[in-house]
PDB file of N, CA and C in Angstrom:
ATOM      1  N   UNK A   1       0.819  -1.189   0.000  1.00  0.00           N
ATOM      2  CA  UNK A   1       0.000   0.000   0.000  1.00  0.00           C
ATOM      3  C   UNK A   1       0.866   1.256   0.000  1.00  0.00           C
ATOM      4  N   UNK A   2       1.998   0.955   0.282  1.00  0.00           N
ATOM      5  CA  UNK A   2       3.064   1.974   0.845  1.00  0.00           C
ATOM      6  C   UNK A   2       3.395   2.527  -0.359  1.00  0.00           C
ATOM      7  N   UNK A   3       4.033   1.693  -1.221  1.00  0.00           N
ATOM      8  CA  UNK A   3       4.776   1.956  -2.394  1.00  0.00           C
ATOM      9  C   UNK A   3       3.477   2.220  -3.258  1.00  0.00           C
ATOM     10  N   UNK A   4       2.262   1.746  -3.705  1.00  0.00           N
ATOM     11  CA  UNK A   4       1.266   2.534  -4.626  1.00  0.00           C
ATOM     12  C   UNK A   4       0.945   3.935  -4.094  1.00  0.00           C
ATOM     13  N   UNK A   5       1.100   4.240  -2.806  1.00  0.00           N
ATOM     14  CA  UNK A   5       0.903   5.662  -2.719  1.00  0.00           C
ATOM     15  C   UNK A   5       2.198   6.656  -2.989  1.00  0.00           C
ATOM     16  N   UNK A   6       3.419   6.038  -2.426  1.00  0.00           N
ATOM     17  CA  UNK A   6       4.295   6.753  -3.312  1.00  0.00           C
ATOM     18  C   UNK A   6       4.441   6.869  -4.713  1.00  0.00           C
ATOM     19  N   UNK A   7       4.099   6.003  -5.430  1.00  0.00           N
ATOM     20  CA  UNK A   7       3.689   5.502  -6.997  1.00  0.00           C
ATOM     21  C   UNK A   7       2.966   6.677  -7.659  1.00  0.00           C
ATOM     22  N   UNK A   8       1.688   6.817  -6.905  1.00  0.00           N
ATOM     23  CA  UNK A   8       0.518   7.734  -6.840  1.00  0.00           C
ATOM     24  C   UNK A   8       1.216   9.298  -6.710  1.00  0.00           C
ATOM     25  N   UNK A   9       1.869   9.618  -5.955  1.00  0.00           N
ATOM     26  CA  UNK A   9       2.167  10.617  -5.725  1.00  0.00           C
ATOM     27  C   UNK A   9       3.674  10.939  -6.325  1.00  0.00           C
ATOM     28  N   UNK A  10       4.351  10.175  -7.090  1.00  0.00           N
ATOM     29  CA  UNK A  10       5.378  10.608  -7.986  1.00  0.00           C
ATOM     30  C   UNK A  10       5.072  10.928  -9.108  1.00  0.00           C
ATOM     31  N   UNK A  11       3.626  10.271  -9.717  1.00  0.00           N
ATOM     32  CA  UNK A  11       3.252  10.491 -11.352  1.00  0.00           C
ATOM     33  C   UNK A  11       2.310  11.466 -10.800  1.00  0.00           C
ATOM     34  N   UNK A  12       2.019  11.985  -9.843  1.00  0.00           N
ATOM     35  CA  UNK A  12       1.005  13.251 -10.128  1.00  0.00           C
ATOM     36  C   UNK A  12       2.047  14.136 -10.125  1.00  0.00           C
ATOM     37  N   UNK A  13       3.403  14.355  -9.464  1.00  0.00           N
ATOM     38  CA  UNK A  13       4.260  15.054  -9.489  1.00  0.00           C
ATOM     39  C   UNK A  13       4.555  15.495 -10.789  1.00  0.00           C
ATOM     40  N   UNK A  14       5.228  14.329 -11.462  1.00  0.00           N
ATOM     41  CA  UNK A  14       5.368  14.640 -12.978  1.00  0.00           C
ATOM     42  C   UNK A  14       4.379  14.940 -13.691  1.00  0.00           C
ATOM     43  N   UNK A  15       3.281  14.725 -13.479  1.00  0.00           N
ATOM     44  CA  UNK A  15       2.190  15.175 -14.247  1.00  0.00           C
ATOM     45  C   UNK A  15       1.988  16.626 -14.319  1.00  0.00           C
ATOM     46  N   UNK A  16       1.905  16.926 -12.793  1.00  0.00           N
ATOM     47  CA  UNK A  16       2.159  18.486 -12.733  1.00  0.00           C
ATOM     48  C   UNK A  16       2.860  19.517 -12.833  1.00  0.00           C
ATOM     49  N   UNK A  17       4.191  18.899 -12.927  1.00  0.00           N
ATOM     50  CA  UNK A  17       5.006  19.715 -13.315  1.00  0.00           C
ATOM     51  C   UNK A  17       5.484  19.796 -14.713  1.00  0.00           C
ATOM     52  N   UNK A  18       4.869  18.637 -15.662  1.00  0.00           N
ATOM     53  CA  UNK A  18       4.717  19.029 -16.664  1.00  0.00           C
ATOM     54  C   UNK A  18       3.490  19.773 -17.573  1.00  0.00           C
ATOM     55  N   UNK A  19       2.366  20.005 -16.596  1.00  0.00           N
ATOM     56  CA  UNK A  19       1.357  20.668 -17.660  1.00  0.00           C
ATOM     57  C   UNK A  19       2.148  22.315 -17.389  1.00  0.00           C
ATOM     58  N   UNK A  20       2.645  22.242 -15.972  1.00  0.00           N
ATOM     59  CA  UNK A  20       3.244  23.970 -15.688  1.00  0.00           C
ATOM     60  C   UNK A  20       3.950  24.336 -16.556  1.00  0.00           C
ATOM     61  N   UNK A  21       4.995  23.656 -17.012  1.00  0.00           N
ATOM     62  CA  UNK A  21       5.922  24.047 -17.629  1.00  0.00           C
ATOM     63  C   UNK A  21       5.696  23.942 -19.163  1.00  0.00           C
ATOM     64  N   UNK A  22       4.772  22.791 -19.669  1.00  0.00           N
ATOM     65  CA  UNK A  22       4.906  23.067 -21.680  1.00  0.00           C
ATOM     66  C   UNK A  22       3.024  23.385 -21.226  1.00  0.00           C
ATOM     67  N   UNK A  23       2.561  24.300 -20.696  1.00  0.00           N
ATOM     68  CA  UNK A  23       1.062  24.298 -20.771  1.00  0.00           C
ATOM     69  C   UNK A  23       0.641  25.021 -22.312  1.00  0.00           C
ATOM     70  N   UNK A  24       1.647  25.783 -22.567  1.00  0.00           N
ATOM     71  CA  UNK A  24       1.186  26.535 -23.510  1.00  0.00           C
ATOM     72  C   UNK A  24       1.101  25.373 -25.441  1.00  0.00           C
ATOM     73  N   UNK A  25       2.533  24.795 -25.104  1.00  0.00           N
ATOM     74  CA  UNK A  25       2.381  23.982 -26.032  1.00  0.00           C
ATOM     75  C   UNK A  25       1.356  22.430 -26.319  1.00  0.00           C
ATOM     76  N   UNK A  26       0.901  22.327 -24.808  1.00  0.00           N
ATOM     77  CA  UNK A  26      -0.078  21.404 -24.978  1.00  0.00           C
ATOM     78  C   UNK A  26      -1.266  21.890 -25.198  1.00  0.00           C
ATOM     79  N   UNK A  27      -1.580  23.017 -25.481  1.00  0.00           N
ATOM     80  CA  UNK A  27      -2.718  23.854 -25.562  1.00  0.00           C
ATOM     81  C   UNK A  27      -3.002  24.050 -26.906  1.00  0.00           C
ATOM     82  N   UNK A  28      -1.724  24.506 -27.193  1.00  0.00           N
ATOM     83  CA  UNK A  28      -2.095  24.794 -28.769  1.00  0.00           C
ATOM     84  C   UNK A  28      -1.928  22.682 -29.779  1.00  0.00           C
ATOM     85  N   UNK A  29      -1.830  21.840 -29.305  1.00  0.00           N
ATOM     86  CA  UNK A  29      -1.182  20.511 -29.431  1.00  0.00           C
ATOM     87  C   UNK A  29      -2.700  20.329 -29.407  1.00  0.00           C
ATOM     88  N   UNK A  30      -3.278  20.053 -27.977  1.00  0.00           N
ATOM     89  CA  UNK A  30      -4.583  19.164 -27.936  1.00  0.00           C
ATOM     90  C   UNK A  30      -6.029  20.377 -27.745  1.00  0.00           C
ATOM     91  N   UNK A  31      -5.933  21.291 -27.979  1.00  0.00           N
ATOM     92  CA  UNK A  31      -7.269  22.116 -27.447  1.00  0.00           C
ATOM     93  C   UNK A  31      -7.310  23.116 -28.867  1.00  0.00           C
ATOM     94  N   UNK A  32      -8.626  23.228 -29.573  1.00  0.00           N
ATOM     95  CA  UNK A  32      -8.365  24.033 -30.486  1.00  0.00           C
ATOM     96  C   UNK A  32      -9.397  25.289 -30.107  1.00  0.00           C
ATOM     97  N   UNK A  33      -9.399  25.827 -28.706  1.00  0.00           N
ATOM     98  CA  UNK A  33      -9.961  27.029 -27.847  1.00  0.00           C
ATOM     99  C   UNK A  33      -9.783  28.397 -28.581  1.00  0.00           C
ATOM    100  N   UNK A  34     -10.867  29.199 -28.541  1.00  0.00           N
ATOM    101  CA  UNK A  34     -10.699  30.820 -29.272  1.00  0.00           C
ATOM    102  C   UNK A  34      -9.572  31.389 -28.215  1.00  0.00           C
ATOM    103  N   UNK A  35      -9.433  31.033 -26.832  1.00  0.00           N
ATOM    104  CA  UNK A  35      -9.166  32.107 -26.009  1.00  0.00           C
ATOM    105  C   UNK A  35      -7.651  30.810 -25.346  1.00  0.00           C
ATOM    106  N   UNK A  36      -6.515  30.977 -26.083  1.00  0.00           N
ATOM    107  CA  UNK A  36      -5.384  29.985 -25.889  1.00  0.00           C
ATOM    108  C   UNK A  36      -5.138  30.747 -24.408  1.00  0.00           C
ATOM    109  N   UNK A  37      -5.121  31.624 -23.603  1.00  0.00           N
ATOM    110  CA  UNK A  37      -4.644  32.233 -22.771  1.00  0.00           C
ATOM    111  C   UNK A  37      -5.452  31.479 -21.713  1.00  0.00           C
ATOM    112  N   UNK A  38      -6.880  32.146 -21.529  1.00  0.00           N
ATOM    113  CA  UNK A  38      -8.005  31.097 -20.319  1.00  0.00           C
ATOM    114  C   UNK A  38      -7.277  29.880 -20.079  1.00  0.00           C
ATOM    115  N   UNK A  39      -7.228  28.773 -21.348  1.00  0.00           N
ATOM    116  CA  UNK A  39      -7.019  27.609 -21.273  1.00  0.00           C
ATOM    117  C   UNK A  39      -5.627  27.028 -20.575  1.00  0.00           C
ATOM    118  N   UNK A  40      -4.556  28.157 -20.928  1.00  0.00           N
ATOM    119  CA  UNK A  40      -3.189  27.952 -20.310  1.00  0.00           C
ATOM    120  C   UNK A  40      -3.135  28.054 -19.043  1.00  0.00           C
ATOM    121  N   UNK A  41      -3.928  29.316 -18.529  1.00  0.00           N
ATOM    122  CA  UNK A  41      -4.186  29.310 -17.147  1.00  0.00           C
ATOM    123  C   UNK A  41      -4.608  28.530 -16.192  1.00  0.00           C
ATOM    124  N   UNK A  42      -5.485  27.635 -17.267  1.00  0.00           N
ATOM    125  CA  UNK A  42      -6.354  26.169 -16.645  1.00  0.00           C
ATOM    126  C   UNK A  42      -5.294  24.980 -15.997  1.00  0.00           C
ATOM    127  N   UNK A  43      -4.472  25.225 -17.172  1.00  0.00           N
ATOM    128  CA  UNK A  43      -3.465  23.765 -17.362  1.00  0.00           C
ATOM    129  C   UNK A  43      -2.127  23.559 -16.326  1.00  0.00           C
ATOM    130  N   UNK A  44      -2.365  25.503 -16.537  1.00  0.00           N
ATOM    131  CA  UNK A  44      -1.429  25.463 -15.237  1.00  0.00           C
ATOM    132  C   UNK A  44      -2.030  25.678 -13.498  1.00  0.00           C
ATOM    133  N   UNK A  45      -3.079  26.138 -12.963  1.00  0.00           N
ATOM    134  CA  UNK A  45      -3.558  25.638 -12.338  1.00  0.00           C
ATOM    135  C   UNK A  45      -3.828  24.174 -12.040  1.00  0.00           C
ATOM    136  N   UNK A  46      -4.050  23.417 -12.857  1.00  0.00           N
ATOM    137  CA  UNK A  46      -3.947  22.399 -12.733  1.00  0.00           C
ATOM    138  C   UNK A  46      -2.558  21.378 -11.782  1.00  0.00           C
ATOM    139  N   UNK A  47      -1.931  22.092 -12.976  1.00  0.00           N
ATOM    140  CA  UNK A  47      -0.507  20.988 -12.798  1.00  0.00           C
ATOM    141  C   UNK A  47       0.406  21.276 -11.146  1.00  0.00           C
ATOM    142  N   UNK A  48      -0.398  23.010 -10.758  1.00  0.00           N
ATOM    143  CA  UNK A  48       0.010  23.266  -9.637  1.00  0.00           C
ATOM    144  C   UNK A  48      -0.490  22.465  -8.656  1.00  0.00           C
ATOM    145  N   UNK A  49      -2.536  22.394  -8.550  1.00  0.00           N
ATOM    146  CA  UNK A  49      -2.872  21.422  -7.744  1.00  0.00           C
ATOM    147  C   UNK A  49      -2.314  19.746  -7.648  1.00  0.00           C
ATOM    148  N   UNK A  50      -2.122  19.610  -9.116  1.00  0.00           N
ATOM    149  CA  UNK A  50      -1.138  17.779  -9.097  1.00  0.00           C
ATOM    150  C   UNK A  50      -0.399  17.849  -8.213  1.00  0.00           C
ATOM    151  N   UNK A  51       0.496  18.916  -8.452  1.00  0.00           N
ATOM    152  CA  UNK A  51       2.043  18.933  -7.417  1.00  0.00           C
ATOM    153  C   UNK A  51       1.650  19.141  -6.344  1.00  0.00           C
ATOM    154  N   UNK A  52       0.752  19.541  -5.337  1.00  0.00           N
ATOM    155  CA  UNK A  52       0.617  20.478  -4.166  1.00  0.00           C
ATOM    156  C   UNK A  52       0.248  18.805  -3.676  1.00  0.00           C
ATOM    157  N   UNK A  53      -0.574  18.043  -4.480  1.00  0.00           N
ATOM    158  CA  UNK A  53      -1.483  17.248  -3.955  1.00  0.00           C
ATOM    159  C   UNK A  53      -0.092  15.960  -4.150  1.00  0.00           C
ATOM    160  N   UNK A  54       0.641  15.545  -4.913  1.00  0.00           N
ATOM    161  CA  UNK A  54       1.462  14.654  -5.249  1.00  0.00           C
ATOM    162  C   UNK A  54       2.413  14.778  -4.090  1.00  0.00           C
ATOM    163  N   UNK A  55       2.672  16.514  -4.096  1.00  0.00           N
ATOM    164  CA  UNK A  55       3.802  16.854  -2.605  1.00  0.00           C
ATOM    165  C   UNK A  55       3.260  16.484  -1.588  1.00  0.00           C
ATOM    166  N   UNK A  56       2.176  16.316  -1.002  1.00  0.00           N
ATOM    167  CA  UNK A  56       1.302  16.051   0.165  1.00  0.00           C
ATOM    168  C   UNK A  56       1.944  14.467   0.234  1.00  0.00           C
ATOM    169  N   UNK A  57       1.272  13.644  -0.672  1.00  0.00           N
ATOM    170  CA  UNK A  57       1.400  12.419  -0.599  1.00  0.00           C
ATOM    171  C   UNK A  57       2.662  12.143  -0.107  1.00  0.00           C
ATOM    172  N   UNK A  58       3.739  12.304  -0.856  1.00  0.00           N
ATOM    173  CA  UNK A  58       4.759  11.659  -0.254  1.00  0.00           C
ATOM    174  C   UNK A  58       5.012  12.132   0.958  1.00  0.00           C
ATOM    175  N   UNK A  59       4.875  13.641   1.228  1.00  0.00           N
ATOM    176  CA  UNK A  59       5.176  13.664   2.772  1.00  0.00           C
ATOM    177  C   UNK A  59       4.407  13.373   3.727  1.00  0.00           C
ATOM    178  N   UNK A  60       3.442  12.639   3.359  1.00  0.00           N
ATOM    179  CA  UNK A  60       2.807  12.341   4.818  1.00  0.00           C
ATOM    180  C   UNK A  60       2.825  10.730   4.518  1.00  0.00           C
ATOM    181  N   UNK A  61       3.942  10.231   3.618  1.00  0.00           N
ATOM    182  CA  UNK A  61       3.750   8.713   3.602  1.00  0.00           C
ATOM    183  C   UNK A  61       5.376   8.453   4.419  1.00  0.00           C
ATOM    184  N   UNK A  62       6.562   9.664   4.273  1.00  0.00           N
ATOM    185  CA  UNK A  62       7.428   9.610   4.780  1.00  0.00           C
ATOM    186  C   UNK A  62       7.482  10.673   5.679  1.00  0.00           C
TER     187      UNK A  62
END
């Protein structure tokens, strides 16, 4: 159980720290939105909550 929650909380890590960082290019890649800006903002909100929530995990598993 130990190791699927660290599991859990390393790929939300990467998950989130990759929509932060290429949000703009996955935007224009998978979303064909009038307003590319809203949507970037989304992606990166996002990828912040992954990490906040991925960072949680591991520290309260170690």
């Amino acid at each position: 159980m130990k190791n699927f929650l660290l599991f859990v909380g390393i790929i939300s890590l990467v998950f989130g720290i990759k929509f932060i960082y290429d949000a703009r290019p996955i935007v224009k890649k998978y979303f064909s939105l009038g307003d590319k800006n809203e949507a970037t903002l989304g992606l990166k909100m996002l990828g912040f909550f992954l990490t906040v929530i991925g960072g949680i995990i591991i520290l309260i598993i170690y």
